[in-house]
Structures are given as structure tokens and as C-alpha cells.
Protein backbone atom coordinates (compact mmCIF):
# COMPACT_ATOMS: atom_id res chain seq x y z
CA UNK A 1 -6.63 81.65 8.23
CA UNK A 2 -9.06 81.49 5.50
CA UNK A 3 -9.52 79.16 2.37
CA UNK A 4 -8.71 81.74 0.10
CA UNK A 5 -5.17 82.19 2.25
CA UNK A 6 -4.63 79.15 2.25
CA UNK A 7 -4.34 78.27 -1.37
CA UNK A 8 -3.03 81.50 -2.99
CA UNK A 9 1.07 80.28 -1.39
CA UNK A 10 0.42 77.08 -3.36
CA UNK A 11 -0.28 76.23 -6.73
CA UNK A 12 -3.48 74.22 -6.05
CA UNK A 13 -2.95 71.34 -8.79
CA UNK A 14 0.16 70.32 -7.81
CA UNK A 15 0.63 71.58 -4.15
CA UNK A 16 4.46 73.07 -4.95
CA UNK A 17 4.99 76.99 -3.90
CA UNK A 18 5.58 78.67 -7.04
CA UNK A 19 7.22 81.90 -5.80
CA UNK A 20 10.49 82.70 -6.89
CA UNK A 21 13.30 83.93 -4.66
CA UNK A 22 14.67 87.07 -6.22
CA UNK A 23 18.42 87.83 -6.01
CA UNK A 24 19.41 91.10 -5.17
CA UNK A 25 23.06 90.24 -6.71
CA UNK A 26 21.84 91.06 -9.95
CA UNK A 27 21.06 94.34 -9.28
CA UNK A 28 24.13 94.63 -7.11
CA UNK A 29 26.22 93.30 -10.69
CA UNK A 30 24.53 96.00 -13.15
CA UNK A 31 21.39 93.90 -13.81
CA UNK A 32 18.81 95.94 -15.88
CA UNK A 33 15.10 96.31 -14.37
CA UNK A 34 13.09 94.73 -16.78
CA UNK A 35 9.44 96.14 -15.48
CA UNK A 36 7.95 98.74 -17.49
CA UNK A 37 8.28 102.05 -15.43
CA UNK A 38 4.47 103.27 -16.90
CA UNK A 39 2.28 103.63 -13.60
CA UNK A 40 -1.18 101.61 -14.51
CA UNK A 41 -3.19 102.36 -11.47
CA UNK A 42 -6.19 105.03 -12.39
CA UNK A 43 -5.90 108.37 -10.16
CA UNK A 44 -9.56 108.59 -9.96
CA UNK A 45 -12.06 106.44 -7.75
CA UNK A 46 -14.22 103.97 -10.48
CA UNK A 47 -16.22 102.85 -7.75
CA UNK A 48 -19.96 104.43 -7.44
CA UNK A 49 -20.47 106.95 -4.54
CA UNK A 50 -16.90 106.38 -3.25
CA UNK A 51 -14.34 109.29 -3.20
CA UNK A 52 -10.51 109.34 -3.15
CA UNK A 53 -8.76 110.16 0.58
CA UNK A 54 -5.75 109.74 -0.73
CA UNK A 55 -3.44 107.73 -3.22
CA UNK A 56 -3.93 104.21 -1.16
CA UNK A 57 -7.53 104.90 0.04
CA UNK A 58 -11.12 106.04 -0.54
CA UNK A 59 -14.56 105.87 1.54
CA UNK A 60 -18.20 105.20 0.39
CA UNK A 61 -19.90 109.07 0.13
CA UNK A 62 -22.63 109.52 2.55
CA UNK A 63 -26.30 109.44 1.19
């Protein structure tokens, strides 16, 4: 595992894991999603010489 691993469980100043345990119960009791629904992710590839494969992936555009 590398460094980077390593540290992003644990909240490097103080060494306690930080992420929350979500309850499904809510939900399950009428609980109201409270993410906005808007999709942010841009369609199109911003990376130079790259094009879109699909939604999840793209490849580099031969010279």
C-alpha cells in the first residue's frame, strides 16, 4: 500500500478515522435525501488529445 493510501482513512493531525457510518434506517423511516440531484460531471473529455469511450472512460488519441 502506498503513502497516499495510507493516510486518506485517517485524518493525519489527529490519527482518528473520520468516516461516518450511514444508517440506512433513516431512509427505511421516510428520511429525505438531502444531496442535490443536479449531475456535475462534464459529458465531454477536458483533457488534450483524449476522447470519450464511454461515460466512465476515455483514451489518449493517437498522434
Amino acid at each position: 500500500m502506498n503513502e497516499t493510501n495510507k493516510r486518506s482513512i485517517r485524518d493525519r493531525r489527529s490519527g482518528n478515522d473520520r468516516r461516518q457510518a450511514h444508517d440506512l434506517e433513516y431512509f427505511a423511516c421516510g428520511g429525505v435525501e438531502r444531496r442535490a440531484g443536479s449531475e456535475r460531471r462534464v459529458k465531454k473529455e477536458r483533457r488534450k488529445n483524449w476522447a470519450r469511450v464511454d461515460h466512465w472512460s476515455s483514451v489518449p488519441k493517437p498522434d
